[in-house]
PDB file of N, CA and C in Angstrom:
ATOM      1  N   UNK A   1      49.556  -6.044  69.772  1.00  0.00           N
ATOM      2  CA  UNK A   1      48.584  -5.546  68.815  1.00  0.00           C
ATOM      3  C   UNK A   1      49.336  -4.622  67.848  1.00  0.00           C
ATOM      4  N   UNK A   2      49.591  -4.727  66.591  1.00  0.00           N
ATOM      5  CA  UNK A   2      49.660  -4.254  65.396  1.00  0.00           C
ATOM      6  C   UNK A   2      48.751  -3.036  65.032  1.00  0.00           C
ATOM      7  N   UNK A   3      49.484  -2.246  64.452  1.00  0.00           N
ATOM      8  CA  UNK A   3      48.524  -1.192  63.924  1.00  0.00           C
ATOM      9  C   UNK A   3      47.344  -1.145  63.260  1.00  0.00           C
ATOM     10  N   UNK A   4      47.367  -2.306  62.170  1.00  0.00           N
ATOM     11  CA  UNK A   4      46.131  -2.501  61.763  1.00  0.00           C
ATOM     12  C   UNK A   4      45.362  -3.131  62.455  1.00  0.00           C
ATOM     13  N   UNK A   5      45.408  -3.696  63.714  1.00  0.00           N
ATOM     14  CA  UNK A   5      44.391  -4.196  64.913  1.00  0.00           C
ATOM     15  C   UNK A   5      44.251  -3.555  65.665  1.00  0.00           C
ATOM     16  N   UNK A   6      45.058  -2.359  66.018  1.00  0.00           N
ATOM     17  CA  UNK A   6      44.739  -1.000  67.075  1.00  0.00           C
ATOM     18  C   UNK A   6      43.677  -0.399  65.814  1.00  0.00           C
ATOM     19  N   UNK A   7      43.895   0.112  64.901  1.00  0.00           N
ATOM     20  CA  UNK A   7      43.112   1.171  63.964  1.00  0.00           C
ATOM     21  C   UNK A   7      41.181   0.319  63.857  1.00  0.00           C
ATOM     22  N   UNK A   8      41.646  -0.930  63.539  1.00  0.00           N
ATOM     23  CA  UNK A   8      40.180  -1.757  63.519  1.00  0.00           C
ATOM     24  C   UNK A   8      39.291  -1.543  64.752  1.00  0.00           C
ATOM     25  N   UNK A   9      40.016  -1.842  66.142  1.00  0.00           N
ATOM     26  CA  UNK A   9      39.363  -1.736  66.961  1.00  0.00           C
ATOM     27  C   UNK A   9      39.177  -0.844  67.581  1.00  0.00           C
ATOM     28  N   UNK A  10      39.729   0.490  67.168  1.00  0.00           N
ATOM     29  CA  UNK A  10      38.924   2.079  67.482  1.00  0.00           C
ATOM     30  C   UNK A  10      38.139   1.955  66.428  1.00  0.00           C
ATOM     31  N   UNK A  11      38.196   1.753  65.156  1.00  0.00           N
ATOM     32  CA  UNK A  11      36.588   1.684  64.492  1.00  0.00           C
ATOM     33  C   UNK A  11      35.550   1.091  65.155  1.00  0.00           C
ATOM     34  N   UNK A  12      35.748  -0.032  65.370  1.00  0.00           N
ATOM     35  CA  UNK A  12      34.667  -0.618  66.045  1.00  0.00           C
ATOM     36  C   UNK A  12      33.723  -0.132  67.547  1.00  0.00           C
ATOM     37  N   UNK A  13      35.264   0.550  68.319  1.00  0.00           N
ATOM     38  CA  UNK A  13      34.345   0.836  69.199  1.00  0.00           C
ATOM     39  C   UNK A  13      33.696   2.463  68.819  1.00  0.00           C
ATOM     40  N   UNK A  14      34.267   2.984  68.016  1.00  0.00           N
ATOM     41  CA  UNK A  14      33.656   4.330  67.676  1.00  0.00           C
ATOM     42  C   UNK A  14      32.748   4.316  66.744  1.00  0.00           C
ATOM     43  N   UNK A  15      32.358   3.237  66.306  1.00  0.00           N
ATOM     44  CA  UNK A  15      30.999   2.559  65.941  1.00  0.00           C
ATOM     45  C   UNK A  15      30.035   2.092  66.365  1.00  0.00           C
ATOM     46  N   UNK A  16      30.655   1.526  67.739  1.00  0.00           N
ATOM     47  CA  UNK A  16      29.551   0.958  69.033  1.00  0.00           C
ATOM     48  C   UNK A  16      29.070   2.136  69.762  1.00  0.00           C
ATOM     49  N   UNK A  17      29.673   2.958  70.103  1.00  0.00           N
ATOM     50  CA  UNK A  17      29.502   4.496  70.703  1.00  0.00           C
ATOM     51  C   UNK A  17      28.126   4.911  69.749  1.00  0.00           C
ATOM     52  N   UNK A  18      28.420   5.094  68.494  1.00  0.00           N
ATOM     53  CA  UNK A  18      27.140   5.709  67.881  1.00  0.00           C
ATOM     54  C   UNK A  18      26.291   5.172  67.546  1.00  0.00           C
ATOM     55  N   UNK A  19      25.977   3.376  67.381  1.00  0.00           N
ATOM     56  CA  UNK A  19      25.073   2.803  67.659  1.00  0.00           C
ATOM     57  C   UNK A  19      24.418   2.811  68.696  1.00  0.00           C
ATOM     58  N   UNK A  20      24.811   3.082  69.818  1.00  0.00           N
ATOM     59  CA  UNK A  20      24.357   3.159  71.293  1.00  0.00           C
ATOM     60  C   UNK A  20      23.661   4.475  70.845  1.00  0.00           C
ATOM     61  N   UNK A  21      23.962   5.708  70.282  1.00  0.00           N
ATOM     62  CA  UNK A  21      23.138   6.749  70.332  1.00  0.00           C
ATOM     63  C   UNK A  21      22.728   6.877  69.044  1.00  0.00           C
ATOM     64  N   UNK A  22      22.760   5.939  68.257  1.00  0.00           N
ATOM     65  CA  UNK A  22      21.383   5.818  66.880  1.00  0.00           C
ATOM     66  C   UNK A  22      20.472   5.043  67.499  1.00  0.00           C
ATOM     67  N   UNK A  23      20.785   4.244  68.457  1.00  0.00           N
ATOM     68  CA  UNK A  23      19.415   3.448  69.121  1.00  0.00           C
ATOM     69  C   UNK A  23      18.751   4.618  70.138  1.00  0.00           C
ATOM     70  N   UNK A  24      19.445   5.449  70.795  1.00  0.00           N
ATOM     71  CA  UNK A  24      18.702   6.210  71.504  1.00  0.00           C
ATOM     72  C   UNK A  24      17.747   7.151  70.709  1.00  0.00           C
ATOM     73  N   UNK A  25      17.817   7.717  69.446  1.00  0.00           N
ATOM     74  CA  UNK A  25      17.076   8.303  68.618  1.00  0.00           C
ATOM     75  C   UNK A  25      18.349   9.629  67.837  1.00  0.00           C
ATOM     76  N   UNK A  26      19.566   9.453  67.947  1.00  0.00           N
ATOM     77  CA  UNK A  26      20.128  10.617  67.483  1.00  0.00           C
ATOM     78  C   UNK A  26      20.491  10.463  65.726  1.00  0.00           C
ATOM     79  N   UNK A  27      20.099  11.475  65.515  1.00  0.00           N
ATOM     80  CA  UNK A  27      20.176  11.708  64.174  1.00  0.00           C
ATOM     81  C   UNK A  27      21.507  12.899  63.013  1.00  0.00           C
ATOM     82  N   UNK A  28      21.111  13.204  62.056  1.00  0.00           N
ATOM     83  CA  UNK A  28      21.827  14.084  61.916  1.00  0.00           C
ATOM     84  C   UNK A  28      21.273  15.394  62.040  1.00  0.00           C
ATOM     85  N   UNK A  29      19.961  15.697  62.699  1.00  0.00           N
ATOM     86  CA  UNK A  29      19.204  17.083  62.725  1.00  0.00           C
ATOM     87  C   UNK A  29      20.367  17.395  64.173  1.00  0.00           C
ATOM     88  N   UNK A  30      20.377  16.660  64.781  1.00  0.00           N
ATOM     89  CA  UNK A  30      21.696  16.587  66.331  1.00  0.00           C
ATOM     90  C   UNK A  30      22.900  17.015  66.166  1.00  0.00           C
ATOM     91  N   UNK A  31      23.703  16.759  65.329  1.00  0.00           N
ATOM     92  CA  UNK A  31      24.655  17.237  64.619  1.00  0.00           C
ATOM     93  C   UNK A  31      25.082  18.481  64.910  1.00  0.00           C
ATOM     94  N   UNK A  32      25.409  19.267  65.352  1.00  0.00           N
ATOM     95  CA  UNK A  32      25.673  21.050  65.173  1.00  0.00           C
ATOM     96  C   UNK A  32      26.861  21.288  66.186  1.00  0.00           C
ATOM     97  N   UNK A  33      27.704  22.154  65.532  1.00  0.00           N
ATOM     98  CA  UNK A  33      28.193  23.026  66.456  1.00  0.00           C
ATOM     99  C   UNK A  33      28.150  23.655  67.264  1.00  0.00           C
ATOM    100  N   UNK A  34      28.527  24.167  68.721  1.00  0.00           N
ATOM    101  CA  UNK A  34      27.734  25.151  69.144  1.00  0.00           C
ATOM    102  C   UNK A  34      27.825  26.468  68.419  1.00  0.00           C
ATOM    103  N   UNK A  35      26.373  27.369  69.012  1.00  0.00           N
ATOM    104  CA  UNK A  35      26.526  28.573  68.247  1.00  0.00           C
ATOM    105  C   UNK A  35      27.459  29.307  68.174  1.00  0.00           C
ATOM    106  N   UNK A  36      28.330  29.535  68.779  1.00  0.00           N
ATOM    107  CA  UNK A  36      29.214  30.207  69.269  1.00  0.00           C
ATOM    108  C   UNK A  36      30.634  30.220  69.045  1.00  0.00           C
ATOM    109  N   UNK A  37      30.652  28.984  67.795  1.00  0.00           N
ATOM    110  CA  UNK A  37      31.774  27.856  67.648  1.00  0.00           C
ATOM    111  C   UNK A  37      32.915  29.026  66.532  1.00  0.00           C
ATOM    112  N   UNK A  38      32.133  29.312  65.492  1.00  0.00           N
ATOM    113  CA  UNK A  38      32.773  30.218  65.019  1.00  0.00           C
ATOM    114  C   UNK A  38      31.950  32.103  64.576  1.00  0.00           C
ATOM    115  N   UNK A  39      32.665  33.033  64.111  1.00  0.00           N
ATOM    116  CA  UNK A  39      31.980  34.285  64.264  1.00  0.00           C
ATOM    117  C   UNK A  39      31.123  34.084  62.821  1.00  0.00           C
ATOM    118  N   UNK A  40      31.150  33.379  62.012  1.00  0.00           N
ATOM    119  CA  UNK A  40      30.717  33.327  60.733  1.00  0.00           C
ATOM    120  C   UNK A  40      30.256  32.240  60.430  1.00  0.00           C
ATOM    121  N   UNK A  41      28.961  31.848  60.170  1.00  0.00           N
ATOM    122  CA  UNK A  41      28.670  30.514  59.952  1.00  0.00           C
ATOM    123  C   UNK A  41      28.467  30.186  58.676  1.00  0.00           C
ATOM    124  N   UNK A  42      28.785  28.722  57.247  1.00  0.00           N
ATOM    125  CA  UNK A  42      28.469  28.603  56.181  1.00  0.00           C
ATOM    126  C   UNK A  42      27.507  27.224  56.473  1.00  0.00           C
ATOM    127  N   UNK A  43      26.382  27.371  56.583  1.00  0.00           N
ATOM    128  CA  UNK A  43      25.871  25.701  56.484  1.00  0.00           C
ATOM    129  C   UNK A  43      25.926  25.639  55.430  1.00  0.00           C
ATOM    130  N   UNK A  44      25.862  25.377  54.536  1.00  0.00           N
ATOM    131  CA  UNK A  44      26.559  24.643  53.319  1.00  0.00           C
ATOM    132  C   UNK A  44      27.649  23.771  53.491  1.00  0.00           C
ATOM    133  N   UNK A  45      28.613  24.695  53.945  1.00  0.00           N
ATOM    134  CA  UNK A  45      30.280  23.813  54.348  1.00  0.00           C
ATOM    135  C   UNK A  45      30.255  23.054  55.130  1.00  0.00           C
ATOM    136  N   UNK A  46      29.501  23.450  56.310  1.00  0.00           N
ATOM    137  CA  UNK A  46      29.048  22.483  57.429  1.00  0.00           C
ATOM    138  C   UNK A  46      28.650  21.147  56.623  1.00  0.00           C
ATOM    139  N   UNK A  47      27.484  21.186  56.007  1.00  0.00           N
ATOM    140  CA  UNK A  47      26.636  20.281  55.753  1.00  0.00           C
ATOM    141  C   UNK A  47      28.071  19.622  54.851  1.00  0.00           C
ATOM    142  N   UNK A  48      28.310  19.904  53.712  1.00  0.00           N
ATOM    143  CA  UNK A  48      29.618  19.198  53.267  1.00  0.00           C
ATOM    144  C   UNK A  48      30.635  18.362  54.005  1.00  0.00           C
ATOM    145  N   UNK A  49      31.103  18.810  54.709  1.00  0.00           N
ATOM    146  CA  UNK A  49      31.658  18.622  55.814  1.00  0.00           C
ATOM    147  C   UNK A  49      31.254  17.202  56.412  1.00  0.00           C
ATOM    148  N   UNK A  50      29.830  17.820  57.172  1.00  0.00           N
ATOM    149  CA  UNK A  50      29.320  16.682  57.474  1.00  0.00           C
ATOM    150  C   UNK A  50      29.202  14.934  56.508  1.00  0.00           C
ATOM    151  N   UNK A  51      28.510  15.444  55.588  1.00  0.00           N
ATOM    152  CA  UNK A  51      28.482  14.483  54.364  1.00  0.00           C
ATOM    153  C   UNK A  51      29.580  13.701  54.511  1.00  0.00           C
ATOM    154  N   UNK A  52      31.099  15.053  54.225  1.00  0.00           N
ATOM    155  CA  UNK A  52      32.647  13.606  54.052  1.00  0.00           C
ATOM    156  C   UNK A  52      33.171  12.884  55.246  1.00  0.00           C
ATOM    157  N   UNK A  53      32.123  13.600  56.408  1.00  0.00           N
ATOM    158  CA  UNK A  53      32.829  12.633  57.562  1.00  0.00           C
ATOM    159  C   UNK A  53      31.902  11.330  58.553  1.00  0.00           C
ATOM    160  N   UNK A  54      30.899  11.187  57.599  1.00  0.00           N
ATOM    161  CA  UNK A  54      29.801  10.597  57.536  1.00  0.00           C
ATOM    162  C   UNK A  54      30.171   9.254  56.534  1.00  0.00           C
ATOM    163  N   UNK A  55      30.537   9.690  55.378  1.00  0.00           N
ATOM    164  CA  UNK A  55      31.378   9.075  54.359  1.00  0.00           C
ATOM    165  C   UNK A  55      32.562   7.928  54.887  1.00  0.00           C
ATOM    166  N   UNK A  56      33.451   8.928  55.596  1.00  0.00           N
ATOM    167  CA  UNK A  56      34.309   8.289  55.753  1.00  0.00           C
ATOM    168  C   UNK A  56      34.473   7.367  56.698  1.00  0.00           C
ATOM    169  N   UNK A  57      33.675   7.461  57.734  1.00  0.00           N
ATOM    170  CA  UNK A  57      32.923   6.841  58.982  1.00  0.00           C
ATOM    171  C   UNK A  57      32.277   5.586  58.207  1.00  0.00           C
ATOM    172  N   UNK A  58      31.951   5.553  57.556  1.00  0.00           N
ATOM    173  CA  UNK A  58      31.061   4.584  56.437  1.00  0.00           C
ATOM    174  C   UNK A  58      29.552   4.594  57.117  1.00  0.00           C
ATOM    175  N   UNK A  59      29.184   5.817  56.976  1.00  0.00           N
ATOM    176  CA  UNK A  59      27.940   5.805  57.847  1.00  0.00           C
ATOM    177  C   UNK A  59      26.964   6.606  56.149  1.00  0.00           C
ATOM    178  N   UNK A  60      25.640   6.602  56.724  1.00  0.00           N
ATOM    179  CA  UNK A  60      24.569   7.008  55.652  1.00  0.00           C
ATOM    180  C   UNK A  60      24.813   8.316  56.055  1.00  0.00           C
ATOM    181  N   UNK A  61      23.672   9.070  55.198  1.00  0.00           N
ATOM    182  CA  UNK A  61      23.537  10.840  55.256  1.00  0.00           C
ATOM    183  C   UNK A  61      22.901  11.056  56.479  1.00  0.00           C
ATOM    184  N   UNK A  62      22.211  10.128  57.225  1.00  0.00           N
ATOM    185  CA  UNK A  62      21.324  10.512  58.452  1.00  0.00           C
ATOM    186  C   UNK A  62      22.734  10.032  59.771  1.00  0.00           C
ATOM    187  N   UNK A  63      23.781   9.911  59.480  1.00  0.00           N
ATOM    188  CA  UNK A  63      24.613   9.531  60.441  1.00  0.00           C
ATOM    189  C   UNK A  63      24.698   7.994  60.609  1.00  0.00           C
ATOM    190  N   UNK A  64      23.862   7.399  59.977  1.00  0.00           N
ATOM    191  CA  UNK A  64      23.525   5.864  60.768  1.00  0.00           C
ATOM    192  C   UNK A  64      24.577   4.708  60.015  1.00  0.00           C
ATOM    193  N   UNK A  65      25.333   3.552  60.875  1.00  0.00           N
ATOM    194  CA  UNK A  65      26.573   2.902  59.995  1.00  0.00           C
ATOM    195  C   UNK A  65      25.595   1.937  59.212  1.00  0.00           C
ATOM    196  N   UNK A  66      26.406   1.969  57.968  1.00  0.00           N
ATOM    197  CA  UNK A  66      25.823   1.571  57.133  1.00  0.00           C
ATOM    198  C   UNK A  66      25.589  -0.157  57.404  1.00  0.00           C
ATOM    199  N   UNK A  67      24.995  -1.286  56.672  1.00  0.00           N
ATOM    200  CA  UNK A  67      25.247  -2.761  56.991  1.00  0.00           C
ATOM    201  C   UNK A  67      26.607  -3.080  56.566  1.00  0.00           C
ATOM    202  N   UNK A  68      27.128  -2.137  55.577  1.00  0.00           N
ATOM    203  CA  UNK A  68      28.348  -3.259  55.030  1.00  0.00           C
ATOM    204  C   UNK A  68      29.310  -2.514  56.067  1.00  0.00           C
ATOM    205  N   UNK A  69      29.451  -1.539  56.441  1.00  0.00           N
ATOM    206  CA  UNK A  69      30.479  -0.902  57.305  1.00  0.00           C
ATOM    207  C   UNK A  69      30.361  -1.935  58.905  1.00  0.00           C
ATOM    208  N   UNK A  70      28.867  -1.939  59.158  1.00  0.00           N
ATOM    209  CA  UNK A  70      29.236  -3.007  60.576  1.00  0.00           C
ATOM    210  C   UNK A  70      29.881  -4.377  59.933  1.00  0.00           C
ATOM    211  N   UNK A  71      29.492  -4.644  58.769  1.00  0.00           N
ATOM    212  CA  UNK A  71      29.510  -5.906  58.577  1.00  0.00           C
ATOM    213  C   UNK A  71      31.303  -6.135  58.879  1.00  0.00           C
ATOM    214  N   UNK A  72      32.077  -5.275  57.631  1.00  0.00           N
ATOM    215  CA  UNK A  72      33.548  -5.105  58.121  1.00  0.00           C
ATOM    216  C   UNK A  72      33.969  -4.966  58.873  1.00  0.00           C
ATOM    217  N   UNK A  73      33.560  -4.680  60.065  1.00  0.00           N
ATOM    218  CA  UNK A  73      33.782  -4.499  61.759  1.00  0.00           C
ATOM    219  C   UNK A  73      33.360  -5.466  62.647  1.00  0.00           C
ATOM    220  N   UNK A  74      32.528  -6.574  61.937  1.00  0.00           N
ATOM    221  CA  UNK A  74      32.022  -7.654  62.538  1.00  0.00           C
ATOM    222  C   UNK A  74      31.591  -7.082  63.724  1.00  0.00           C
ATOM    223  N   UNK A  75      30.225  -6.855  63.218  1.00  0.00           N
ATOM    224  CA  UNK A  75      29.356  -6.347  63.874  1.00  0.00           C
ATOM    225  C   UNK A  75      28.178  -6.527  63.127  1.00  0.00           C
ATOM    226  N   UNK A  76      27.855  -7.207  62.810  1.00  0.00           N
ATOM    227  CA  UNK A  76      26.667  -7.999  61.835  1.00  0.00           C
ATOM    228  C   UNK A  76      25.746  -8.173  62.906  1.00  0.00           C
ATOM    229  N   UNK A  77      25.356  -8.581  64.100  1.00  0.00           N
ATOM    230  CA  UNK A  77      24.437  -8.291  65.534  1.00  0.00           C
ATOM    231  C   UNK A  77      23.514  -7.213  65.648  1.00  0.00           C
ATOM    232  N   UNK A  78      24.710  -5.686  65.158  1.00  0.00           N
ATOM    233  CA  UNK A  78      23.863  -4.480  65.291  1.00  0.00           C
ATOM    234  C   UNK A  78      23.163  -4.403  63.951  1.00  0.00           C
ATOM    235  N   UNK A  79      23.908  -4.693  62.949  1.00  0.00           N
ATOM    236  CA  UNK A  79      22.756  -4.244  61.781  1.00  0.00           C
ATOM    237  C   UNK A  79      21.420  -5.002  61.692  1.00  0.00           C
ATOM    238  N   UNK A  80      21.726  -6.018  62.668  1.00  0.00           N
ATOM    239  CA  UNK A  80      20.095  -6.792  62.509  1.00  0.00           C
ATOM    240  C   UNK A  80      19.211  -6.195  63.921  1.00  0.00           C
ATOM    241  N   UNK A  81      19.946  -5.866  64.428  1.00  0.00           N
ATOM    242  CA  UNK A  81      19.310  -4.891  65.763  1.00  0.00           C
ATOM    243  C   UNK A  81      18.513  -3.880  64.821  1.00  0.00           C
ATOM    244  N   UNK A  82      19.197  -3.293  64.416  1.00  0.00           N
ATOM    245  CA  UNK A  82      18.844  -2.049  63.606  1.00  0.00           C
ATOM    246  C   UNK A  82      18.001  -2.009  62.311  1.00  0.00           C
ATOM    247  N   UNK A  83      17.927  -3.546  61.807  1.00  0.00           N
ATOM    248  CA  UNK A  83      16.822  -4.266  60.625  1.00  0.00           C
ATOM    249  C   UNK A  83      15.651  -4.021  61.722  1.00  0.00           C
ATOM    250  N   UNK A  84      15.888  -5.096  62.995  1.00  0.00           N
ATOM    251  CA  UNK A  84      14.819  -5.168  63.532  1.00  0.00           C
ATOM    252  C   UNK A  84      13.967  -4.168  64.475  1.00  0.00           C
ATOM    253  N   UNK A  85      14.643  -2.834  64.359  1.00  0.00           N
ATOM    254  CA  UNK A  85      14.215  -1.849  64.653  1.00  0.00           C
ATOM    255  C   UNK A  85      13.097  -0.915  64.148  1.00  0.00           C
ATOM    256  N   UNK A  86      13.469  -1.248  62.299  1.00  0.00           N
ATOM    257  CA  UNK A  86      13.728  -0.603  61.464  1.00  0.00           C
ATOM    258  C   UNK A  86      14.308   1.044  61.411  1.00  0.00           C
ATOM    259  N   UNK A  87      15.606   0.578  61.676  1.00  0.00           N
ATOM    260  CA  UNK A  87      16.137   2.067  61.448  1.00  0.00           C
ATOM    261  C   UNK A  87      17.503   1.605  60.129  1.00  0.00           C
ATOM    262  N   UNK A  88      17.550   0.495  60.171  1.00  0.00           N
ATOM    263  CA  UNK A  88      17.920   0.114  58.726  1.00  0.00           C
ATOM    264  C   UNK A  88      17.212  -1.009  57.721  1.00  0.00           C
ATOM    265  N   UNK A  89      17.099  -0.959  56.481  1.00  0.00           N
ATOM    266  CA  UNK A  89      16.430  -1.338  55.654  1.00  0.00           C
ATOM    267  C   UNK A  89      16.405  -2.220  54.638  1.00  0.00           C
ATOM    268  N   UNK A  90      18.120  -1.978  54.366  1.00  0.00           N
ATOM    269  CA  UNK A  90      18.798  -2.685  53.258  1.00  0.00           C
ATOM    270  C   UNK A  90      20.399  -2.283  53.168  1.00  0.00           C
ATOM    271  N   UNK A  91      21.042  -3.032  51.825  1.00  0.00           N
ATOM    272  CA  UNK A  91      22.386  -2.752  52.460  1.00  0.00           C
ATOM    273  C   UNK A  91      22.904  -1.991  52.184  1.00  0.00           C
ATOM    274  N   UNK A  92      22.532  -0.614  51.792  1.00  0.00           N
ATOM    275  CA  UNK A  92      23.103   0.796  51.735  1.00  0.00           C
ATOM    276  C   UNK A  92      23.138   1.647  53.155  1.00  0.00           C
ATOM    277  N   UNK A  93      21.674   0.945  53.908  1.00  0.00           N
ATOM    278  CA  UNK A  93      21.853   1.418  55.388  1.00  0.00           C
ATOM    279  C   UNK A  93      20.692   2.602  55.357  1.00  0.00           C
ATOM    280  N   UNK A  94      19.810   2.372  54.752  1.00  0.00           N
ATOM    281  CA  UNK A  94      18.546   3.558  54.614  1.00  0.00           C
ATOM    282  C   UNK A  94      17.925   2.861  55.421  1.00  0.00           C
ATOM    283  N   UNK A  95      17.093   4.190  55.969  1.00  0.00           N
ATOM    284  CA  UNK A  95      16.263   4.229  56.812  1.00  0.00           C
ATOM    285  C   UNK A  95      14.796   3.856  56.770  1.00  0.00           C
ATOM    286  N   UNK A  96      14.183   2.976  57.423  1.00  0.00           N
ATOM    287  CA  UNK A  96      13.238   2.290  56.791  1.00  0.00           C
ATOM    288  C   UNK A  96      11.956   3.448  57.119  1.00  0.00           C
ATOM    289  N   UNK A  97      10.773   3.568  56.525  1.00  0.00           N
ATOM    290  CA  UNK A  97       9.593   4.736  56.305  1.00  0.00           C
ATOM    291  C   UNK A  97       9.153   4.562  57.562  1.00  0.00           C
ATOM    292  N   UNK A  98       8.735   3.437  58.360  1.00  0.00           N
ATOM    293  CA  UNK A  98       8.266   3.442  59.431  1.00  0.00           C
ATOM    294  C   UNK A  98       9.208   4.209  60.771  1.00  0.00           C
ATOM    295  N   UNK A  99      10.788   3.652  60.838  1.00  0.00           N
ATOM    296  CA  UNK A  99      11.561   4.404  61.451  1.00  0.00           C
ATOM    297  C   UNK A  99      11.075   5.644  61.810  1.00  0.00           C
ATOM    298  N   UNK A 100      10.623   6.592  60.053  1.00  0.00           N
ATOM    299  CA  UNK A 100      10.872   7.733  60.234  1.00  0.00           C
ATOM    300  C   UNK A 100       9.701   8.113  60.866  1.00  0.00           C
ATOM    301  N   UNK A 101       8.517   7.850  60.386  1.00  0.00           N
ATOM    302  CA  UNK A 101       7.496   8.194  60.725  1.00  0.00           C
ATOM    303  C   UNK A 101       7.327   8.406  62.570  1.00  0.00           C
ATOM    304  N   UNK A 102       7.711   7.341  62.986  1.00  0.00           N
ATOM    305  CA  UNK A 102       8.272   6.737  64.238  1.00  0.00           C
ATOM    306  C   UNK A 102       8.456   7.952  65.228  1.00  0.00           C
ATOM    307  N   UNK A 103       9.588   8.189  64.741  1.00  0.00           N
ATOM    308  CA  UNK A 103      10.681   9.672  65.174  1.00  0.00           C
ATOM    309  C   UNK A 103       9.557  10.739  64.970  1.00  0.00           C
ATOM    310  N   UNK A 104       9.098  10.971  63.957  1.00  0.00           N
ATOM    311  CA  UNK A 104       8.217  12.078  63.966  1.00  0.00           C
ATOM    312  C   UNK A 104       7.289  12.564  64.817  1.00  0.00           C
ATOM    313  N   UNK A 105       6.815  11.620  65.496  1.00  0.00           N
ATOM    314  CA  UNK A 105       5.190  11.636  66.198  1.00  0.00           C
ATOM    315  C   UNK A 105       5.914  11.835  67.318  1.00  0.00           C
ATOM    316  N   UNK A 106       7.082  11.341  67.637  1.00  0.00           N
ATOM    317  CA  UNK A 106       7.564  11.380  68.976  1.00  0.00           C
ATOM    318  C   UNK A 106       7.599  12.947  69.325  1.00  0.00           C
TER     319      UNK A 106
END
């Protein structure tokens, strides 16, 4: 295995990892440091933070991988898991209204 087939297939499985816990209900309200993590806290930076590594993950703002990011990972299975969930919607990877509503009542 080649580097670019070691690097693919830690994406993938560190993609399967958080599909397993976007199907359980985790979101980005889940997200946090512990309190204790540093003496000074900026959520702002945090939240930034969060955003570019969300980004770079090829995941949406709510944490969730986007369709075209599984799709490149061939993983086209979960995004229709996740159509048929509705916790994705279309191919930016938004969250469909019912999803949310969903989560809420819970």
């Amino acid at each position: 295995m080649d580097e670019a087939k070691l690097t693919q297939a830690t994406k993938r499985y560190r993609t399967l990892v958080r599909a397993v816990n976007i199907r359980r209900g985790m979101r980005r309200k889940d997200e946090k440091p512990p309190e204790n993590h540093w003496k000074k806290r900026f959520p702002e930076l945090e939240a930034k933070l969060l955003d570019e590594y969300y980004k770079l993950k090829g995941w949406n703002k709510e944490g969730i991988p986007t369709q075209e990011s599984l799709h490149e990972l061939g993983l086209d299975y979960v995004s229709e898991d996740f159509i048929q969930r509705g916790i994705l919607t279309d191919s930016e990877g938004t969250p469909s209204k019912a999803a949310s509503s969903k989560r809420k009542k819970k």
